[in-house]
N, C-alpha and C. Protein backbone atom coordinates (compact mmCIF):
# COMPACT_ATOMS: atom_id res chain seq x y z
N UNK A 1 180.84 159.94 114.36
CA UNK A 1 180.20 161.20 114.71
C UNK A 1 181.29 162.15 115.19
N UNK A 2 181.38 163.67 114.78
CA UNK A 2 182.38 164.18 115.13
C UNK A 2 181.71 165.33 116.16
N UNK A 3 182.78 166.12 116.75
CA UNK A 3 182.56 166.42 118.30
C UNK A 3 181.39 167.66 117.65
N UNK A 4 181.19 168.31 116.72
CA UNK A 4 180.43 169.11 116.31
C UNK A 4 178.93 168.68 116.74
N UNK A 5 178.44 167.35 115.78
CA UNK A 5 177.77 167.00 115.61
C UNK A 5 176.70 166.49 116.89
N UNK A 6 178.07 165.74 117.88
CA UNK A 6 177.98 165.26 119.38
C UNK A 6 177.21 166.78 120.28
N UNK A 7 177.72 167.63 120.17
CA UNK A 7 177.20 169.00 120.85
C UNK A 7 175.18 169.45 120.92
N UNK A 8 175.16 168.74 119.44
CA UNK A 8 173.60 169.23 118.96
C UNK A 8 172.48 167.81 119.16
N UNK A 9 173.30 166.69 119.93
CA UNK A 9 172.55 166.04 120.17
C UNK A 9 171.98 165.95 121.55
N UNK A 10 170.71 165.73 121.66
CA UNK A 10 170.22 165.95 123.25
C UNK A 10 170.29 164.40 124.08
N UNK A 11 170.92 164.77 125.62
CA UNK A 11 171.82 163.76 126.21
C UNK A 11 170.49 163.08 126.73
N UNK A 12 170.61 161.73 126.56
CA UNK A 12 169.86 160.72 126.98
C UNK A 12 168.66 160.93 127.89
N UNK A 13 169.48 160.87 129.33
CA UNK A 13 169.09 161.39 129.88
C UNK A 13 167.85 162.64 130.27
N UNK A 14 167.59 163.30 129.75
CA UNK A 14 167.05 164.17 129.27
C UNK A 14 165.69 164.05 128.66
N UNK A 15 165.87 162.72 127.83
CA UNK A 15 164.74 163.23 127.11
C UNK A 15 163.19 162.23 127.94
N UNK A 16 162.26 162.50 127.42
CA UNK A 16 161.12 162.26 128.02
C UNK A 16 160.62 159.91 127.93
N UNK A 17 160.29 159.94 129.36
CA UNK A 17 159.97 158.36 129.54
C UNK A 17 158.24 158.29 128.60
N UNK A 18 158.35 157.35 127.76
CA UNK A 18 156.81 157.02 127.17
C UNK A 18 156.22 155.62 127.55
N UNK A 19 155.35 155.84 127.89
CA UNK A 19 155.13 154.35 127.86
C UNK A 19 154.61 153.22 127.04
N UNK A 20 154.50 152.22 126.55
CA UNK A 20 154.62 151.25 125.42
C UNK A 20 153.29 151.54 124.94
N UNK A 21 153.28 151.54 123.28
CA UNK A 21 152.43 151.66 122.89
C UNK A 21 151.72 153.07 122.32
N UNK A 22 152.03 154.09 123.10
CA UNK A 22 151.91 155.47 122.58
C UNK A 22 152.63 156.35 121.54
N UNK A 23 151.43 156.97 121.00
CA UNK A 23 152.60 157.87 120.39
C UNK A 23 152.84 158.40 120.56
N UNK A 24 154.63 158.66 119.80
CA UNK A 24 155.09 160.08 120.24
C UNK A 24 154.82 161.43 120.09
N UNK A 25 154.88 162.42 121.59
CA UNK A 25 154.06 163.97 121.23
C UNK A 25 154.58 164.25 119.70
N UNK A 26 154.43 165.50 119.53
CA UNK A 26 155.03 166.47 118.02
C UNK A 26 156.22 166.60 118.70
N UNK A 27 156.25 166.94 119.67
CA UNK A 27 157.96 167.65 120.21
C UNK A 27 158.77 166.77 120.17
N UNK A 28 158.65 165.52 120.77
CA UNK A 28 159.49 164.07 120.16
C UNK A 28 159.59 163.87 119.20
N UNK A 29 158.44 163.94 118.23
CA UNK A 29 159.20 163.89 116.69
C UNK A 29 159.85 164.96 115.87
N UNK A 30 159.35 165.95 116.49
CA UNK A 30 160.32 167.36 116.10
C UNK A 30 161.77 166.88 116.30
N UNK A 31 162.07 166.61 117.73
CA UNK A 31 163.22 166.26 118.16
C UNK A 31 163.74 165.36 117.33
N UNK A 32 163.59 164.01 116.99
CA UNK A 32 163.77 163.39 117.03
C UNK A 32 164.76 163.82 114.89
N UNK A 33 163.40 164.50 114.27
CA UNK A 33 163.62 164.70 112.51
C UNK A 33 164.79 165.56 112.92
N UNK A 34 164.91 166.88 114.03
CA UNK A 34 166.13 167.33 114.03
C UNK A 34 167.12 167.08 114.37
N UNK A 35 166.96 166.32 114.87
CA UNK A 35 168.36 165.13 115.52
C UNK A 35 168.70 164.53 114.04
N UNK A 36 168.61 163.68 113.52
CA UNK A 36 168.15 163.05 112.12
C UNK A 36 168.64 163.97 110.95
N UNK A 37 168.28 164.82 110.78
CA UNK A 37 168.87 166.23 109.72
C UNK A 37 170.34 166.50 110.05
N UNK A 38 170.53 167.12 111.72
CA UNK A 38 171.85 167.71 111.66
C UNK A 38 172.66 166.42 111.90
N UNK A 39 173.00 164.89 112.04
CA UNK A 39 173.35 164.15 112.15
C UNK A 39 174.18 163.87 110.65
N UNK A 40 172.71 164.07 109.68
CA UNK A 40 172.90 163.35 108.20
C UNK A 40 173.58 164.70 107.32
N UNK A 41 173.59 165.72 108.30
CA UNK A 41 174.34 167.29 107.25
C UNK A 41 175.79 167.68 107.76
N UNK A 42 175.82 166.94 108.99
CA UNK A 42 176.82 166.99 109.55
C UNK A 42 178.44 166.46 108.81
N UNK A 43 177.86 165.50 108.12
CA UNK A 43 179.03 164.36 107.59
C UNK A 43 178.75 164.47 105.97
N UNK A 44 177.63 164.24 105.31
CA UNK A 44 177.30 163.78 104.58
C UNK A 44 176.08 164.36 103.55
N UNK A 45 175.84 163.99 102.46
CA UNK A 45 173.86 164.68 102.19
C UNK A 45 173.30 164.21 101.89
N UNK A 46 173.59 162.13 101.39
CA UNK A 46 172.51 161.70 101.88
C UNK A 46 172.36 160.85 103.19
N UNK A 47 170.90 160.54 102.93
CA UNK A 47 170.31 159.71 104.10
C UNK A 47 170.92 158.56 104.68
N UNK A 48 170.61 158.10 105.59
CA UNK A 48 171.25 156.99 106.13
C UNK A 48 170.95 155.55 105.20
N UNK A 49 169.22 155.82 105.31
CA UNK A 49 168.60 154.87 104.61
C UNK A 49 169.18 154.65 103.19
N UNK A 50 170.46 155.36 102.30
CA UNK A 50 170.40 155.40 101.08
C UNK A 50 171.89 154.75 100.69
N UNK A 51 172.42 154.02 102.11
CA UNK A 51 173.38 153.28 102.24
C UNK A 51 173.37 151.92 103.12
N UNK A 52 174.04 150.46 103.09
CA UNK A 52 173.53 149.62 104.05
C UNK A 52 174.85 149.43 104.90
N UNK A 53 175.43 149.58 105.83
CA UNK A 53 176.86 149.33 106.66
C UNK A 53 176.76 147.71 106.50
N UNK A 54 177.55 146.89 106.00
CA UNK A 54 177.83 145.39 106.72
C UNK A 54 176.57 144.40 106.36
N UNK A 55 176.92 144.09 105.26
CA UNK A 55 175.68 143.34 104.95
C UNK A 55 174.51 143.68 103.91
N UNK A 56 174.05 142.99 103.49
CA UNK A 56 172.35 143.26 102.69
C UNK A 56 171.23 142.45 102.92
N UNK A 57 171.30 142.00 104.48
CA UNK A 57 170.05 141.45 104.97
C UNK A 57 168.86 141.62 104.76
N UNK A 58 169.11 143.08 104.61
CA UNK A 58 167.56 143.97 104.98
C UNK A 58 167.04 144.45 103.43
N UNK A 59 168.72 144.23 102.49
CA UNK A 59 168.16 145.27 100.96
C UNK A 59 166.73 144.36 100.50
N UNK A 60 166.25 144.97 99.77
CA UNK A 60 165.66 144.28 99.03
C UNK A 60 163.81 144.33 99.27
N UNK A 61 164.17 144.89 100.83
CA UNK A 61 162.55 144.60 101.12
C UNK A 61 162.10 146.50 100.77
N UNK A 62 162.70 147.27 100.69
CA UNK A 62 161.71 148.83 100.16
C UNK A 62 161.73 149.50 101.26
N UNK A 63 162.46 149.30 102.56
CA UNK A 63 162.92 149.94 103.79
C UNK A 63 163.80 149.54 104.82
N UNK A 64 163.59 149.77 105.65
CA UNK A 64 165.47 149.93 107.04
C UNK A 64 164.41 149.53 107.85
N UNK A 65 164.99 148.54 108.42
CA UNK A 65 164.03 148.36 110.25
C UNK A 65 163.87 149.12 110.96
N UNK A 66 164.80 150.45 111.06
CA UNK A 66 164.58 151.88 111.85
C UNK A 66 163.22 152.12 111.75
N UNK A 67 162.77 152.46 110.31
CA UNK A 67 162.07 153.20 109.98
C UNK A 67 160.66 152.67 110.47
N UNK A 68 160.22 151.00 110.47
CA UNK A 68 159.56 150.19 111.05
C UNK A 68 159.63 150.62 112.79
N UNK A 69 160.37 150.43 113.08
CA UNK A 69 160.67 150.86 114.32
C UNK A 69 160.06 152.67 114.76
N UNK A 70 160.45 153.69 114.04
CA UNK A 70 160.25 154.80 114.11
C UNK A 70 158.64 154.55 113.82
N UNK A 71 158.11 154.36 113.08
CA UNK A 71 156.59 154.61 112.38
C UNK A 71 155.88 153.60 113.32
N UNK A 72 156.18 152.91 113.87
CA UNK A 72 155.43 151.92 114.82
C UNK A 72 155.39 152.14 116.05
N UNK A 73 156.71 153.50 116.39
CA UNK A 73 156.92 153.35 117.81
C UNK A 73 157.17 152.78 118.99
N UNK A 74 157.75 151.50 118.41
CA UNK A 74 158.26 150.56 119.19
C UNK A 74 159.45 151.14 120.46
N UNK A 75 159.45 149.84 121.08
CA UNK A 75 160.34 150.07 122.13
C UNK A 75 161.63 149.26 121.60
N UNK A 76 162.43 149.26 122.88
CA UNK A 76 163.75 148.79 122.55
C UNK A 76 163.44 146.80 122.31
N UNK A 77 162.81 146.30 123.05
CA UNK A 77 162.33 144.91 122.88
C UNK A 77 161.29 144.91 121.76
N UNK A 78 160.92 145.46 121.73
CA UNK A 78 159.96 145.04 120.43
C UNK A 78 161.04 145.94 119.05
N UNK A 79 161.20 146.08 118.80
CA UNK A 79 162.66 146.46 117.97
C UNK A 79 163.42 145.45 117.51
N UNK A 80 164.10 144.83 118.68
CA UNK A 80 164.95 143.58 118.89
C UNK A 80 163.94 142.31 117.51
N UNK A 81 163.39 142.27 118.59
CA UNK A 81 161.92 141.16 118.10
C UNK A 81 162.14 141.25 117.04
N UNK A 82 161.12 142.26 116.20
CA UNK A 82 161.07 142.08 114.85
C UNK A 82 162.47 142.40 114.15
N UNK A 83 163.42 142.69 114.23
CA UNK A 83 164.30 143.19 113.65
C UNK A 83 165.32 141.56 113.30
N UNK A 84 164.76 140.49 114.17
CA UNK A 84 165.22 139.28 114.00
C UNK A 84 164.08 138.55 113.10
N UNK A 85 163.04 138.61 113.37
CA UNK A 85 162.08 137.86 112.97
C UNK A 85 162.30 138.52 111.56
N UNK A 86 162.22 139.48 111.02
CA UNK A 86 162.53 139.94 109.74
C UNK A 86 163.51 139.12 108.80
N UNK A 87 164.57 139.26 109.19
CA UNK A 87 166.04 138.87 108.76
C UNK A 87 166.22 137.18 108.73
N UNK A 88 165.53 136.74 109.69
CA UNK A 88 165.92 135.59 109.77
C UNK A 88 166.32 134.62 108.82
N UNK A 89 165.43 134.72 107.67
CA UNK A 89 165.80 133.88 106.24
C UNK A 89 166.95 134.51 105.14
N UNK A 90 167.08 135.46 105.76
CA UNK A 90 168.63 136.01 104.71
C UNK A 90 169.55 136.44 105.36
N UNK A 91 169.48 136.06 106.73
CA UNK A 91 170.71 136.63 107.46
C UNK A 91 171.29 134.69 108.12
N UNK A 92 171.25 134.70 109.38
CA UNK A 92 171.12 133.52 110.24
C UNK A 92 170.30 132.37 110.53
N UNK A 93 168.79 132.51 109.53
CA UNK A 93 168.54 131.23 109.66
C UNK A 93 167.53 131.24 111.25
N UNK A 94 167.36 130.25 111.67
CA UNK A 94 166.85 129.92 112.82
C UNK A 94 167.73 130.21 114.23
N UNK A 95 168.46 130.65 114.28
CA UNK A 95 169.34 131.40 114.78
C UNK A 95 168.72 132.41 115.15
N UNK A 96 168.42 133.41 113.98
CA UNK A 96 168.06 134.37 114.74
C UNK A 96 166.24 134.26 114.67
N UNK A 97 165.82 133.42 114.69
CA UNK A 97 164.47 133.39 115.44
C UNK A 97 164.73 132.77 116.62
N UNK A 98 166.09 132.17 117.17
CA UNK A 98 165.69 131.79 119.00
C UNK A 98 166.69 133.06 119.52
N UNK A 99 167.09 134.31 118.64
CA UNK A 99 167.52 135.27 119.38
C UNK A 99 166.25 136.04 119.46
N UNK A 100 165.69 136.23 118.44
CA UNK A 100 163.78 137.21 118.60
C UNK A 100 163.28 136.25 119.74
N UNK A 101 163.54 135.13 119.96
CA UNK A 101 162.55 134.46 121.10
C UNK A 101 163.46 134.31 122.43
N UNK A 102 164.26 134.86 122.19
CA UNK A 102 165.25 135.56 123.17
C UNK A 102 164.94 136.87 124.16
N UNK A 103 164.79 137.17 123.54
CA UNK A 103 164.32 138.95 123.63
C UNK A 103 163.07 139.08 123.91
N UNK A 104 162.23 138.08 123.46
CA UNK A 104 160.50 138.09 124.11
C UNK A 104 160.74 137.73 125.07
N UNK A 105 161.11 136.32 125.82
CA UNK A 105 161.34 136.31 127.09
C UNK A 105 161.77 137.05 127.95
N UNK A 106 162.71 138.71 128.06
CA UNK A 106 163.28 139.07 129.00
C UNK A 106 162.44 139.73 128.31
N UNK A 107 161.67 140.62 127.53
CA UNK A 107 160.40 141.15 127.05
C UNK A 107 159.42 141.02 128.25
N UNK A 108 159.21 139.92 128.11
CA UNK A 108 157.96 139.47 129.34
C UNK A 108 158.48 138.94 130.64
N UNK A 109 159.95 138.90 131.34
CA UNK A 109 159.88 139.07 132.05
C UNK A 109 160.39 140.82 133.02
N UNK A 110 160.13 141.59 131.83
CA UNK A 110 160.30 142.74 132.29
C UNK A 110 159.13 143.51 132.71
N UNK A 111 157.90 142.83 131.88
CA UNK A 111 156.33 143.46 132.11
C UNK A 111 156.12 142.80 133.07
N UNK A 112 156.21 141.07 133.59
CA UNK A 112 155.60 140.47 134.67
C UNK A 112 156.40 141.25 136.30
N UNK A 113 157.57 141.75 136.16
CA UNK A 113 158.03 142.39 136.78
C UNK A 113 157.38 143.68 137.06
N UNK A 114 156.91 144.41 136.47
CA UNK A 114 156.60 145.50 136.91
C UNK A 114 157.55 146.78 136.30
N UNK A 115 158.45 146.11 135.29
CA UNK A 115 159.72 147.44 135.27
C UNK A 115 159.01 147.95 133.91
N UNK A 116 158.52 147.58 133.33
CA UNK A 116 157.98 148.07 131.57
C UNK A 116 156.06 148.02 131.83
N UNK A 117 155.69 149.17 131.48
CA UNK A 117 154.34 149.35 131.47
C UNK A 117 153.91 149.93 130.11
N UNK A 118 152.45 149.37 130.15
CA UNK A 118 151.39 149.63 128.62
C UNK A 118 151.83 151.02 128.79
């Protein structure tokens, strides 16, 4: 990412807490497609999705786990999750189903805690 590009992105910080399970307002996804546009015009013209970095785990199935992720609205643990449980038979094997069952556990012990809410 070059320092151009870095300028038009909005700092972390900043942007709005959701809680699990909801969707995102219009203004989050506004944000989110224009973040997404000047990112992908910045460098390049096409999509991210229309290249794979490191691997072809994922080719083959008709989409990017992002996009699963984006359209589902997942969180950062449920992301994790499926993004292993997916892969598992063309990437690592059973491996990475005790890393997805990895990630459920500090998953649930982040809700029994009190730090992650519905």
């Amino acid at each position: 990412m070059n320092a151009q590009t870095e300028e038009h992105l909005p700092d972390p910080n900043d942007l709005p807490v959701r809680k699990i399970g909801r969707a995102a307002p219009d203004s989050d996804a506004a944000l989110i497609g224009a973040t997404r546009k000047r990112a992908i015009s910045a460098d390049r013209t096409d999509s991210a999705n229309d290249r794979q970095v490191g691997g072809a785990h994922y080719g083959g199935t008709g989409f990017q786990h992002w996009d699963l992720v984006v359209l589902f609205d997942l969180d950062y643990f449920q992301g994790q999750v499926t993004k292993y449980v997916l892969r598992w038979n063309k990437k690592n094997g059973v491996e990475d189903l005790k890393k997805a069952q990895h990630f459920l556990e500090k998953y649930i012990e982040e809700i029994e805690a009190g730090r992650i809410h519905r």
